[in-house]
N, C-alpha and C. Protein backbone atom coordinates (compact mmCIF):
# COMPACT_ATOMS: atom_id res chain seq x y z
N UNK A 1 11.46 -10.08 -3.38
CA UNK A 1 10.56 -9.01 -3.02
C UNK A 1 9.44 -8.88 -4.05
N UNK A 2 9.61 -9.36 -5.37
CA UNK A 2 8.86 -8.90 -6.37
C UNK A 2 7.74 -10.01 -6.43
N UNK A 3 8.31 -11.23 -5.90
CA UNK A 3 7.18 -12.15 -5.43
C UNK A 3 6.05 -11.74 -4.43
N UNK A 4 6.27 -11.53 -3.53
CA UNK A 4 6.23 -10.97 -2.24
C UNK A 4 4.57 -9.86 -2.89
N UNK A 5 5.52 -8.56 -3.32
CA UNK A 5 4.32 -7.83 -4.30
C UNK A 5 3.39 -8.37 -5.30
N UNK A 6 4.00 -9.48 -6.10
CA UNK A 6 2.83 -9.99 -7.15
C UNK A 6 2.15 -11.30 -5.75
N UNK A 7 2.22 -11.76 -4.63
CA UNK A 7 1.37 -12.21 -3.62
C UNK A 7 0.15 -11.23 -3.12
N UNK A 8 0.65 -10.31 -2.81
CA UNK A 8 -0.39 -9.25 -2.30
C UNK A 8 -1.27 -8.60 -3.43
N UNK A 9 -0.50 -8.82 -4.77
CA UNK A 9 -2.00 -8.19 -5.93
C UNK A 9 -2.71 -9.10 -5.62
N UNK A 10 -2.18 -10.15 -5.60
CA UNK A 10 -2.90 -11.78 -6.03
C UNK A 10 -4.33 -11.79 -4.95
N UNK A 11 -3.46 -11.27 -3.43
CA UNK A 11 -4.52 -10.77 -2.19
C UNK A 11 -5.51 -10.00 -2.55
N UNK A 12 -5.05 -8.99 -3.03
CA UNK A 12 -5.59 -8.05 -2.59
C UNK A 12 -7.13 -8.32 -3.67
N UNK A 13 -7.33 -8.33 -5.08
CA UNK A 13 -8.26 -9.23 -5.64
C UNK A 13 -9.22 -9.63 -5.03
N UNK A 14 -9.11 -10.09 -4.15
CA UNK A 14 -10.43 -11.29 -3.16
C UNK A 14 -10.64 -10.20 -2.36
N UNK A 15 -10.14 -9.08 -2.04
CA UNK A 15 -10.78 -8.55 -0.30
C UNK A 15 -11.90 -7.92 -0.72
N UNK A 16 -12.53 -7.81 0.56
CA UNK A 16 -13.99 -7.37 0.46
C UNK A 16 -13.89 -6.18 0.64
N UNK A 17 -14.77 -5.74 -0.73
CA UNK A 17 -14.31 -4.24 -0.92
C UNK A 17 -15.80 -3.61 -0.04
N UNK A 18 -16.84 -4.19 0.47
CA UNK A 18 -17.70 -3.69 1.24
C UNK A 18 -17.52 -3.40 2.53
N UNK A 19 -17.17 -4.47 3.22
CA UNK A 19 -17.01 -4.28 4.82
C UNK A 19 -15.14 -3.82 4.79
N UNK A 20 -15.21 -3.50 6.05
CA UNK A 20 -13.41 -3.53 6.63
C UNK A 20 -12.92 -4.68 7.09
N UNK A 21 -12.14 -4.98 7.02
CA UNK A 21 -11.46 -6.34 7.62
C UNK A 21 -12.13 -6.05 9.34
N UNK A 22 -12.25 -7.15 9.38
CA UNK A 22 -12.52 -8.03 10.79
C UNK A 22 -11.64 -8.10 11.49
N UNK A 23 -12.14 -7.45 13.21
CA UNK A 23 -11.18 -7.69 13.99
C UNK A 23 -10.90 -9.32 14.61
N UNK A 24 -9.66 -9.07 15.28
CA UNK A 24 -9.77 -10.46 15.70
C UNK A 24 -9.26 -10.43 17.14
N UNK A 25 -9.91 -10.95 17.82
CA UNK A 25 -10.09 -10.69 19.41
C UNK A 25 -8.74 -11.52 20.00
N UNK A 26 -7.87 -12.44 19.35
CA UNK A 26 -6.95 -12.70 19.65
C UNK A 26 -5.35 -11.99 19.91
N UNK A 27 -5.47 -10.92 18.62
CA UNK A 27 -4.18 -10.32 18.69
C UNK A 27 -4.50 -8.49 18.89
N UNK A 28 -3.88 -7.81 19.99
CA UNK A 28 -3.97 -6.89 20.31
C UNK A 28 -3.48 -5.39 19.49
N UNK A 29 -4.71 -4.71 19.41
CA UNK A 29 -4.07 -3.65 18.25
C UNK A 29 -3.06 -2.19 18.88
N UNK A 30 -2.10 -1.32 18.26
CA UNK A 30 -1.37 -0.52 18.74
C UNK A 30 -1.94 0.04 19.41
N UNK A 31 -3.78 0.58 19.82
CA UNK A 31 -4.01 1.43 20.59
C UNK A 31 -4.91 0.26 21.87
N UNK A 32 -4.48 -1.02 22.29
CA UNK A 32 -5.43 -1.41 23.03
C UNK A 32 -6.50 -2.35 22.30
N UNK A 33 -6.91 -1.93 21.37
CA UNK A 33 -7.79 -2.62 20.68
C UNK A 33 -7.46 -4.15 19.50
N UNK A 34 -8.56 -4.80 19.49
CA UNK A 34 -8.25 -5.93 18.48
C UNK A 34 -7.19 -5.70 17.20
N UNK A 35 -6.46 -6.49 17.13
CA UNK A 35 -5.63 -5.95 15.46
C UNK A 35 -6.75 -6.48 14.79
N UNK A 36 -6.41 -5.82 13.49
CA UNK A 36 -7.19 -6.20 12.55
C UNK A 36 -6.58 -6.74 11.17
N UNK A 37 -7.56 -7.76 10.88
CA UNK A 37 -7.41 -8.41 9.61
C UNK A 37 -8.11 -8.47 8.42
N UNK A 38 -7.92 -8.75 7.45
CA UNK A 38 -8.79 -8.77 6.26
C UNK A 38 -9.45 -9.77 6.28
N UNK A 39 -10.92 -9.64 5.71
CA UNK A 39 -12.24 -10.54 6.19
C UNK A 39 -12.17 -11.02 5.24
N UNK A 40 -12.66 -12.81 5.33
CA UNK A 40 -12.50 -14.24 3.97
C UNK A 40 -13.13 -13.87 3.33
N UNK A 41 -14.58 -13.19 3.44
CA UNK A 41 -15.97 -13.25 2.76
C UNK A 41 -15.89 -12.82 0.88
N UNK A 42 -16.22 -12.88 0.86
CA UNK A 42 -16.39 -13.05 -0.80
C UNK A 42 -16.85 -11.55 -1.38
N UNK A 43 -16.00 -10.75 -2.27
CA UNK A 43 -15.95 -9.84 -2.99
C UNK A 43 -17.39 -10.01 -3.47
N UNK A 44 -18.06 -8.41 -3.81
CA UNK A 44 -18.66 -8.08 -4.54
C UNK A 44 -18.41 -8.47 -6.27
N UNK A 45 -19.58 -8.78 -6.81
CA UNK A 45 -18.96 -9.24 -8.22
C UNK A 45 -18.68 -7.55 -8.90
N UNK A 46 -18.61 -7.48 -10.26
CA UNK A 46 -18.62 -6.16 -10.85
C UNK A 46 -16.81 -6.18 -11.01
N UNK A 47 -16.84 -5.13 -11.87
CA UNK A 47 -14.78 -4.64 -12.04
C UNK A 47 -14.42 -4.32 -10.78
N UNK A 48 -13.40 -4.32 -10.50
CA UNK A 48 -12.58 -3.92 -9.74
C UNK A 48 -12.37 -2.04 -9.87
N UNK A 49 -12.90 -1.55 -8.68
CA UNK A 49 -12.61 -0.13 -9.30
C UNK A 49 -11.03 0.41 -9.42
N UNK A 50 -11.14 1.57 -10.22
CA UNK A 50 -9.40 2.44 -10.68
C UNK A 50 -9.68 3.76 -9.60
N UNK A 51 -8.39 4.45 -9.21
CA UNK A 51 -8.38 5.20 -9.42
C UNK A 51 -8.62 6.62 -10.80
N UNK A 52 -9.69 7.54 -10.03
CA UNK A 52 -10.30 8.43 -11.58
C UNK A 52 -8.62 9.03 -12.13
N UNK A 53 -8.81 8.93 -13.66
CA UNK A 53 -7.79 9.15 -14.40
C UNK A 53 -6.13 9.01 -14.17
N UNK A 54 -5.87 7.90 -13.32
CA UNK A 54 -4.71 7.35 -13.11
C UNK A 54 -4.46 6.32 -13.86
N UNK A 55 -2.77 6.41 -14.40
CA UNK A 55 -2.54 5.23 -15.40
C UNK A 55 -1.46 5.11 -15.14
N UNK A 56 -0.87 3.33 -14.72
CA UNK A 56 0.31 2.91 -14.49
C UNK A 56 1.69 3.96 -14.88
N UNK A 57 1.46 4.39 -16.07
CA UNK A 57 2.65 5.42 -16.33
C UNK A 57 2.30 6.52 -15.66
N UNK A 58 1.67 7.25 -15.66
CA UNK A 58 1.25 8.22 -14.29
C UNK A 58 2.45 8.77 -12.88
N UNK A 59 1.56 6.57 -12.58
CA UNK A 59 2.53 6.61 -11.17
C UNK A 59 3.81 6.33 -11.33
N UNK A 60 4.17 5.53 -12.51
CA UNK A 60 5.75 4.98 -12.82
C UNK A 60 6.73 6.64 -12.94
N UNK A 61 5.97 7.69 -13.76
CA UNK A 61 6.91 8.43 -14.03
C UNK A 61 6.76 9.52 -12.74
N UNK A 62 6.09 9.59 -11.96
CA UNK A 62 6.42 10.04 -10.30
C UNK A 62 7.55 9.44 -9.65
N UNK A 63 7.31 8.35 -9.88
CA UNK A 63 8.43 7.19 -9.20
C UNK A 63 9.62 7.70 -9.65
N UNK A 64 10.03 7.58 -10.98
CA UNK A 64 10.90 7.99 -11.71
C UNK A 64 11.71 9.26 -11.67
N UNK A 65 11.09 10.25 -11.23
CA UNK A 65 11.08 11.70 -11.12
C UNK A 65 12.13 11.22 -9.62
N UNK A 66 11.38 10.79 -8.55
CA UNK A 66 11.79 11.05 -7.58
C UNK A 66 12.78 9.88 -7.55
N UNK A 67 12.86 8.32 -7.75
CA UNK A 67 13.85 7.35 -7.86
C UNK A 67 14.54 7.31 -9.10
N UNK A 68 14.95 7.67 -9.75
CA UNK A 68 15.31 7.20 -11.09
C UNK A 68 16.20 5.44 -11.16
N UNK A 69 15.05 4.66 -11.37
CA UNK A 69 15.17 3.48 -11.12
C UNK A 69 14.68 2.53 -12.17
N UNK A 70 15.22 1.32 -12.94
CA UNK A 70 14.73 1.25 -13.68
C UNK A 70 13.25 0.19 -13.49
N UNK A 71 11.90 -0.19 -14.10
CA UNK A 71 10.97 -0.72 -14.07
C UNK A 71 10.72 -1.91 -14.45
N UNK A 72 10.52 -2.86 -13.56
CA UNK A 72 10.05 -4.50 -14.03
C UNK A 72 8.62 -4.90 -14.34
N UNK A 73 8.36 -5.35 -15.27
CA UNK A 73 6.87 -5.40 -15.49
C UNK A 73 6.29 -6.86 -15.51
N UNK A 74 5.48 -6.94 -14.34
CA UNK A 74 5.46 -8.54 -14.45
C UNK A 74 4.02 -8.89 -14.15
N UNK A 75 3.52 -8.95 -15.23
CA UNK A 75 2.01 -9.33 -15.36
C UNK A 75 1.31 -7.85 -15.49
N UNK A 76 0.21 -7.88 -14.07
CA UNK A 76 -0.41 -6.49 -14.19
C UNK A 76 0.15 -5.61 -13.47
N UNK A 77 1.57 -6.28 -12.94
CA UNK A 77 2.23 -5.19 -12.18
C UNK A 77 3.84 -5.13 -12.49
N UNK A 78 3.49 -3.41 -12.31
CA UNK A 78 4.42 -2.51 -12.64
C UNK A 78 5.64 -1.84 -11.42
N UNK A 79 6.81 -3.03 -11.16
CA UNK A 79 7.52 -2.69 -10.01
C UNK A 79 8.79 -2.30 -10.28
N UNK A 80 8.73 -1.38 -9.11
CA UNK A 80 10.41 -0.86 -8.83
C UNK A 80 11.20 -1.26 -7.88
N UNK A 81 12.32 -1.27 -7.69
CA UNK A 81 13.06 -1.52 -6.23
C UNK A 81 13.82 -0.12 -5.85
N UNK A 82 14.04 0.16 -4.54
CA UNK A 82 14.85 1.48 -4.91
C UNK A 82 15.43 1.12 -2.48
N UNK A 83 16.78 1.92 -2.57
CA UNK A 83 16.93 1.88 -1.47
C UNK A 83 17.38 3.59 -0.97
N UNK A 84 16.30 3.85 -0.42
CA UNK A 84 15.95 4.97 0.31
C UNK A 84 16.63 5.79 1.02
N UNK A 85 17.15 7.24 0.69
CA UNK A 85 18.17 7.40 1.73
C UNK A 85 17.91 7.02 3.40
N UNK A 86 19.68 7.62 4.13
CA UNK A 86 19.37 7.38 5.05
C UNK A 86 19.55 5.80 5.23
N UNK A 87 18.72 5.55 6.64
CA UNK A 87 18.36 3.95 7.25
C UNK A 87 16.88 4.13 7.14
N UNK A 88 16.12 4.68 5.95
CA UNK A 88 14.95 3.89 5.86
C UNK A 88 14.62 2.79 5.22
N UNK A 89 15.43 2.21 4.28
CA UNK A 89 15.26 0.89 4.15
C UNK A 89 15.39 0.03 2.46
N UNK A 90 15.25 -0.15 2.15
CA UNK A 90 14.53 -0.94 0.75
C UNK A 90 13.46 -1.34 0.32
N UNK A 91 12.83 -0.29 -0.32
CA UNK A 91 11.66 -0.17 -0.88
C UNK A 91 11.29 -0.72 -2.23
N UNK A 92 10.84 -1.92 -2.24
CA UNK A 92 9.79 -2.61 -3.63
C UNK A 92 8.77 -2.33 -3.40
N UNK A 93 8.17 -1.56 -4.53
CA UNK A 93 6.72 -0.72 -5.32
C UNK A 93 6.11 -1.37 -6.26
N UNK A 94 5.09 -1.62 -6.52
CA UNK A 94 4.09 -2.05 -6.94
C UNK A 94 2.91 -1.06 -7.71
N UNK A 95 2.96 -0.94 -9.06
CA UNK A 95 1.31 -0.41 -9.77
C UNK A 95 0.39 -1.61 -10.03
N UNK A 96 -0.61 -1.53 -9.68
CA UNK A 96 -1.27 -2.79 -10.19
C UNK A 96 -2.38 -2.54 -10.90
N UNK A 97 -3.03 -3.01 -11.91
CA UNK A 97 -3.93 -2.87 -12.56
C UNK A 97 -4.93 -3.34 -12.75
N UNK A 98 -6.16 -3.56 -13.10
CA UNK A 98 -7.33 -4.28 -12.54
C UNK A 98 -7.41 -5.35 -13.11
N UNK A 99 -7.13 -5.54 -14.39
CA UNK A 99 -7.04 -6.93 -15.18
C UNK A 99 -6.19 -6.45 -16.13
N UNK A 100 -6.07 -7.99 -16.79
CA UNK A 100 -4.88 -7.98 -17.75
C UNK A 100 -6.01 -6.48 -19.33
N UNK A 101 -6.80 -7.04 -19.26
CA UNK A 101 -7.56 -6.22 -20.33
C UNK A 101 -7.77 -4.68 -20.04
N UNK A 102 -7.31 -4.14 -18.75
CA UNK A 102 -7.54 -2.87 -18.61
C UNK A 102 -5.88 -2.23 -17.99
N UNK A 103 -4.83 -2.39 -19.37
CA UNK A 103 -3.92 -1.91 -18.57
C UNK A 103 -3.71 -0.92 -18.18
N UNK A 104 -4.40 0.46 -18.82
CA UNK A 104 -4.25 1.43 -18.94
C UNK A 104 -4.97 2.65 -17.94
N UNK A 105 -5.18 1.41 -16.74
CA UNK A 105 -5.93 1.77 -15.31
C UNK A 105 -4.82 1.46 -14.53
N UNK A 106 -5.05 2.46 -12.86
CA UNK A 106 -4.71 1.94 -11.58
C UNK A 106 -5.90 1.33 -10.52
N UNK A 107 -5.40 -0.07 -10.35
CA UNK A 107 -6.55 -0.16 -9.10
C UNK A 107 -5.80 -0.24 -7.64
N UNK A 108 -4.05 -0.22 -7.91
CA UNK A 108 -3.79 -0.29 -6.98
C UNK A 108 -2.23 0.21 -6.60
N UNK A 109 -1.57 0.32 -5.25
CA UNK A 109 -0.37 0.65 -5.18
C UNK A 109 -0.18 0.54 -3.84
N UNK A 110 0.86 -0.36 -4.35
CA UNK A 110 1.66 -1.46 -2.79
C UNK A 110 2.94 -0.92 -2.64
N UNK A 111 3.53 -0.71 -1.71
CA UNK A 111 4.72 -0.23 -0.98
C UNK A 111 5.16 -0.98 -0.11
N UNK A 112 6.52 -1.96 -0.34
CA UNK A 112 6.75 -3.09 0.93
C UNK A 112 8.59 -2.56 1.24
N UNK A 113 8.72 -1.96 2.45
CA UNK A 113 10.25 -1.56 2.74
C UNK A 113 10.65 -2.78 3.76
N UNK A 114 11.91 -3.43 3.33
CA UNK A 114 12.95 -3.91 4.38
C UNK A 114 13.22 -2.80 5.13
N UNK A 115 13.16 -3.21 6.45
CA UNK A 115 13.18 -1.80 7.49
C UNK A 115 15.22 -2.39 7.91
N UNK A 116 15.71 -0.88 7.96
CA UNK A 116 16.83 -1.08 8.95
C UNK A 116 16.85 -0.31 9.87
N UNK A 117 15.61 0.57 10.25
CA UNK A 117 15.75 1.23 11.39
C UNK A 117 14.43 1.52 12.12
N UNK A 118 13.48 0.49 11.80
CA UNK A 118 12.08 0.61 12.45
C UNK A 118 11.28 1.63 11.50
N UNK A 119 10.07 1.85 11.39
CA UNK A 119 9.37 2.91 11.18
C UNK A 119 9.30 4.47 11.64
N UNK A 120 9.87 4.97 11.02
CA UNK A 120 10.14 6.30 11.54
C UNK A 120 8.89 7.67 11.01
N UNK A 121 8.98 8.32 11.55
CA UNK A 121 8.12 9.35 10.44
C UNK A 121 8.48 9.51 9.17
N UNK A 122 10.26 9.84 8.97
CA UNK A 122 10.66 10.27 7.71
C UNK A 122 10.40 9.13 6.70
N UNK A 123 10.41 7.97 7.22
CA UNK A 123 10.02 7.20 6.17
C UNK A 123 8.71 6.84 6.01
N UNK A 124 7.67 7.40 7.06
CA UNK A 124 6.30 7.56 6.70
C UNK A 124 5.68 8.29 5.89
N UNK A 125 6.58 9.80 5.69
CA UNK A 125 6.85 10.60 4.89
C UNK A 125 6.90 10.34 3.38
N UNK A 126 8.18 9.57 3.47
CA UNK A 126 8.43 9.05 2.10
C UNK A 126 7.47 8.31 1.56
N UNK A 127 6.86 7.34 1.74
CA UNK A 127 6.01 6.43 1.39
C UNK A 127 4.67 7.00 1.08
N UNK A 128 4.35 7.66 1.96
CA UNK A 128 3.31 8.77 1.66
C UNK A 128 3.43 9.72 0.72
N UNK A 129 4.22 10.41 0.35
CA UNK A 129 4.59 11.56 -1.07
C UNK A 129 5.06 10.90 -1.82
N UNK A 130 6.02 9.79 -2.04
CA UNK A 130 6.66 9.38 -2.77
C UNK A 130 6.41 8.12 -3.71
N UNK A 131 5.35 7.15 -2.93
CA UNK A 131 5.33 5.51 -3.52
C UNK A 131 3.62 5.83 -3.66
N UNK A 132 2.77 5.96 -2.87
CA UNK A 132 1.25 5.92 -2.67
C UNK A 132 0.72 7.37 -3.27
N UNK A 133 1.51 8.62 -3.08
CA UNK A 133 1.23 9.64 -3.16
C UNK A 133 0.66 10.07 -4.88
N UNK A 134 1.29 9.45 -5.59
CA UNK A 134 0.77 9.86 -6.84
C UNK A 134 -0.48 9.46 -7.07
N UNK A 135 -1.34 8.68 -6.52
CA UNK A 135 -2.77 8.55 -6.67
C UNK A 135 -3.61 9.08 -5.63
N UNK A 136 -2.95 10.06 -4.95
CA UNK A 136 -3.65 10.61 -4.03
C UNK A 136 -3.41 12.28 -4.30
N UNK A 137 -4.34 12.67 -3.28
CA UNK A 137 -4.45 14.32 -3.71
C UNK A 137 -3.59 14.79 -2.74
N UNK A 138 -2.88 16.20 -2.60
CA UNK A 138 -2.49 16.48 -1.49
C UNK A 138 -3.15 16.55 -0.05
N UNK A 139 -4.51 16.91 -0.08
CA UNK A 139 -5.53 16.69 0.94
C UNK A 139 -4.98 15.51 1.34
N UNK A 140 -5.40 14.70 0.90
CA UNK A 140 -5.11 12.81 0.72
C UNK A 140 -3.97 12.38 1.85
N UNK A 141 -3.03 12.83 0.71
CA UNK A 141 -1.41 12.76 1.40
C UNK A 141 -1.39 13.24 2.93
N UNK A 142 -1.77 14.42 3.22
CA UNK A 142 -1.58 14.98 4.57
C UNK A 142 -2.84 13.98 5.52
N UNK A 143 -3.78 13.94 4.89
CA UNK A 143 -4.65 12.71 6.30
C UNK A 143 -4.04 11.59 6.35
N UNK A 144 -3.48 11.18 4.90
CA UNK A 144 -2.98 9.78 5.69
C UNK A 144 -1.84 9.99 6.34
N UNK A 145 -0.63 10.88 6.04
CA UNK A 145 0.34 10.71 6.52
C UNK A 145 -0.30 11.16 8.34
N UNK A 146 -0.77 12.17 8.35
CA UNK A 146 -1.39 12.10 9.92
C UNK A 146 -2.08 11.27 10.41
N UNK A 147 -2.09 10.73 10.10
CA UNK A 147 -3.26 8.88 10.32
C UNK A 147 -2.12 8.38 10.70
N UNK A 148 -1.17 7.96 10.03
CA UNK A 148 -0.20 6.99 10.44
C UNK A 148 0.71 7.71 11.38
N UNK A 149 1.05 8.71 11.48
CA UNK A 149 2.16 9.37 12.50
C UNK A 149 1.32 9.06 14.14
N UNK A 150 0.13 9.16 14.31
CA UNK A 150 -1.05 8.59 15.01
C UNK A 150 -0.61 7.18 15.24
N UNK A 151 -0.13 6.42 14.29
CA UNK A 151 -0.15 4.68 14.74
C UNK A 151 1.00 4.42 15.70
N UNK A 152 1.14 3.74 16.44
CA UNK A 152 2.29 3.30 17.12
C UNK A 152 2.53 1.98 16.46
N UNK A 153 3.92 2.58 15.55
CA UNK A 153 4.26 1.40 14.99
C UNK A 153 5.54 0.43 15.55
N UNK A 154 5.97 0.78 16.64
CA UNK A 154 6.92 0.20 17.84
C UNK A 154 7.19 -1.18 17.96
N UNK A 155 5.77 -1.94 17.62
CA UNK A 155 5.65 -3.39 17.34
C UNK A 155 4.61 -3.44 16.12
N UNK A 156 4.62 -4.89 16.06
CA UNK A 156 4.26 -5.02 14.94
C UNK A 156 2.26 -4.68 14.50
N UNK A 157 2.20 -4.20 13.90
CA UNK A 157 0.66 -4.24 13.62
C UNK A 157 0.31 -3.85 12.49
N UNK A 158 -1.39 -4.25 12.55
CA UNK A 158 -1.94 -3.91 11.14
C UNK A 158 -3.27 -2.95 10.97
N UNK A 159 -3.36 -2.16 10.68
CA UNK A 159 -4.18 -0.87 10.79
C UNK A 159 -5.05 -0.49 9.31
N UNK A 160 -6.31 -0.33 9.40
CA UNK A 160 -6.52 -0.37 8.14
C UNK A 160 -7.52 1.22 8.12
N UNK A 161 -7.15 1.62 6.56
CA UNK A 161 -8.05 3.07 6.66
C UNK A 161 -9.01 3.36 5.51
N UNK A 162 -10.06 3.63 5.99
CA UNK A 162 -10.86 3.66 4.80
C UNK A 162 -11.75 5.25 4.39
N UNK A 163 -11.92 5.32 3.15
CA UNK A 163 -12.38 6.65 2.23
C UNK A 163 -13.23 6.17 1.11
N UNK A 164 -13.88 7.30 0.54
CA UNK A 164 -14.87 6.92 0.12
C UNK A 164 -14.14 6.66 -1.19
N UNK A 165 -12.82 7.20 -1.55
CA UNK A 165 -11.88 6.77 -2.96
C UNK A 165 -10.79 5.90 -2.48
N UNK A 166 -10.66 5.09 -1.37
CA UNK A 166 -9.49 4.40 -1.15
C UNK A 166 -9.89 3.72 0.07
N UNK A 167 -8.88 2.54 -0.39
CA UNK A 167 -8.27 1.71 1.76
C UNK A 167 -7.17 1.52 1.39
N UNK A 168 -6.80 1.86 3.12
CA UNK A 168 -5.37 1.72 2.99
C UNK A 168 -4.83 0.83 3.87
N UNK A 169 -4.14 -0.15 3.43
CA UNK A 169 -3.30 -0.97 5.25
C UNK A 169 -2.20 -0.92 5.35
N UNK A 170 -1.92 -0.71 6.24
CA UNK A 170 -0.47 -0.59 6.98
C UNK A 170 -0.04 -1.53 7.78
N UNK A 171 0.61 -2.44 7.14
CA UNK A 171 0.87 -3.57 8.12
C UNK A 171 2.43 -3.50 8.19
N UNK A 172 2.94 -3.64 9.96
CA UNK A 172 3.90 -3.64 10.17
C UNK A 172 4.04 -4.95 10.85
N UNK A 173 4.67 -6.32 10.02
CA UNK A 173 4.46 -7.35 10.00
C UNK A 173 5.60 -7.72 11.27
N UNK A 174 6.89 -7.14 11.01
CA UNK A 174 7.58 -7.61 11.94
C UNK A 174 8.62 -6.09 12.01
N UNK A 175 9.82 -6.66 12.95
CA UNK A 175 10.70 -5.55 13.10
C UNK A 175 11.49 -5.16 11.82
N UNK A 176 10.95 -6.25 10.48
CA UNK A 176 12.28 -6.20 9.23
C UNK A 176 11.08 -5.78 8.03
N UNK A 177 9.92 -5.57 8.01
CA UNK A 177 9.07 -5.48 6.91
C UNK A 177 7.93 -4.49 7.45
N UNK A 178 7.53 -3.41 6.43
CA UNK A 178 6.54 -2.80 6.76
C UNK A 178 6.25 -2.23 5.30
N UNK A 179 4.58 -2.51 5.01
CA UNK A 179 4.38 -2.05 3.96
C UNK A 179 2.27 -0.87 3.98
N UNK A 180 2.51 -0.46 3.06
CA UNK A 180 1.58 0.14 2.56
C UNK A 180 0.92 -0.34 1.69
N UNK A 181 -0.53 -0.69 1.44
CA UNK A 181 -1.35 -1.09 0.02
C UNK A 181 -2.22 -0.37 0.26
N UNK A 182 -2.68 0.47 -1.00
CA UNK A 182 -3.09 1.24 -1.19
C UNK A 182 -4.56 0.84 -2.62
N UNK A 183 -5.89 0.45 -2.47
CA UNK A 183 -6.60 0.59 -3.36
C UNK A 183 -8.12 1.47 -3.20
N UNK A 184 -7.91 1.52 -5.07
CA UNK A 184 -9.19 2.00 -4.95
C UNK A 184 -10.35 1.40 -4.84
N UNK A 185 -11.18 2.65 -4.19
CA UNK A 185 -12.75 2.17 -4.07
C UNK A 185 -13.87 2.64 -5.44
């Protein structure tokens, strides 16, 4: 799993932080429309932006508060594993940081659950207050979590949301994986 998360920092790096991912007229999105994907095109040069005054320990000791779990640190990212009450699943978390020279920033926060019971609210819930939520405001928390209670996540898809301090995707890859990445703008 911890591969899995240091793949998607590795992703997430290259996406184009200008446009939204590109639809693609081949695969059909939860409401009718194109799913969508993240576009090849080539990043803006400049840093990578942080979230304002968020720092890996920040989000680790939220995590902590609510998982008491212990922390693997592997490169610029700062992961947990934790298994969720209930049948929501197994959750590996992700802080990521913008470069090795700026550890003491967030630019990012990935949430990937082994599902054992599909996507539910309560675990939309969770993921939302609990893994993504510490870099977000409560305002924050309540649009996205109503953004996604909005998605039909029944099958698989990928949904992406954007703010003028964040994007967010929600890709529900299959019936066994569904995750959250969360960066700043």
């Amino acid at each position: 799993m911890a591969l899995v998360l240091a793949g998607l920092a590795a992703v997430s790096v290259v996406r184009d932080r200008d446009n939204p991912p590109q639809r693609s007229a081949t695969q059909q999105g939860t409401r009718g429309e194109p799913g969508e994907y993240p576009s090849s095109s080539p990043t803006r040069s400049g840093p990578l932006p942080v979230f304002p005054g968020m720092t890996p320990s920040t989000v680790m000791d939220a995590w902590a508060g609510r998982w008491p779990v212990p922390v693997t640190v592997d490169g610029s990212l700062h992961i947990i594993k934790v298994t969720l009450p209930g049948k929501q699943g197994q959750l590996s978390a992700a802080v990521g940081q913008p470069s090795k020279d700026r550890k003491n920033e967030v630019a990012q926060v990935l949430c990937m659950v082994k599902l054992r019971d599909g996507v539910q609210r309560q675990l939309l819930q969770t993921l939302v207050d609990g893994c993504i939520g510490p870099a977000l405001g409560a305002k924050e928390r309540r649009a996205v979590l109503n953004w996604l209670i909005g998605v039909d996540f029944s099958a698989p898809t990928y949904e992406f949301r954007r703010t003028s301090g964040y994007e967010l995707l929600a890709n529900h890859n299959s019936d066994e994986n569904f995750a959250l990445n969360l960066f700043a703008r």
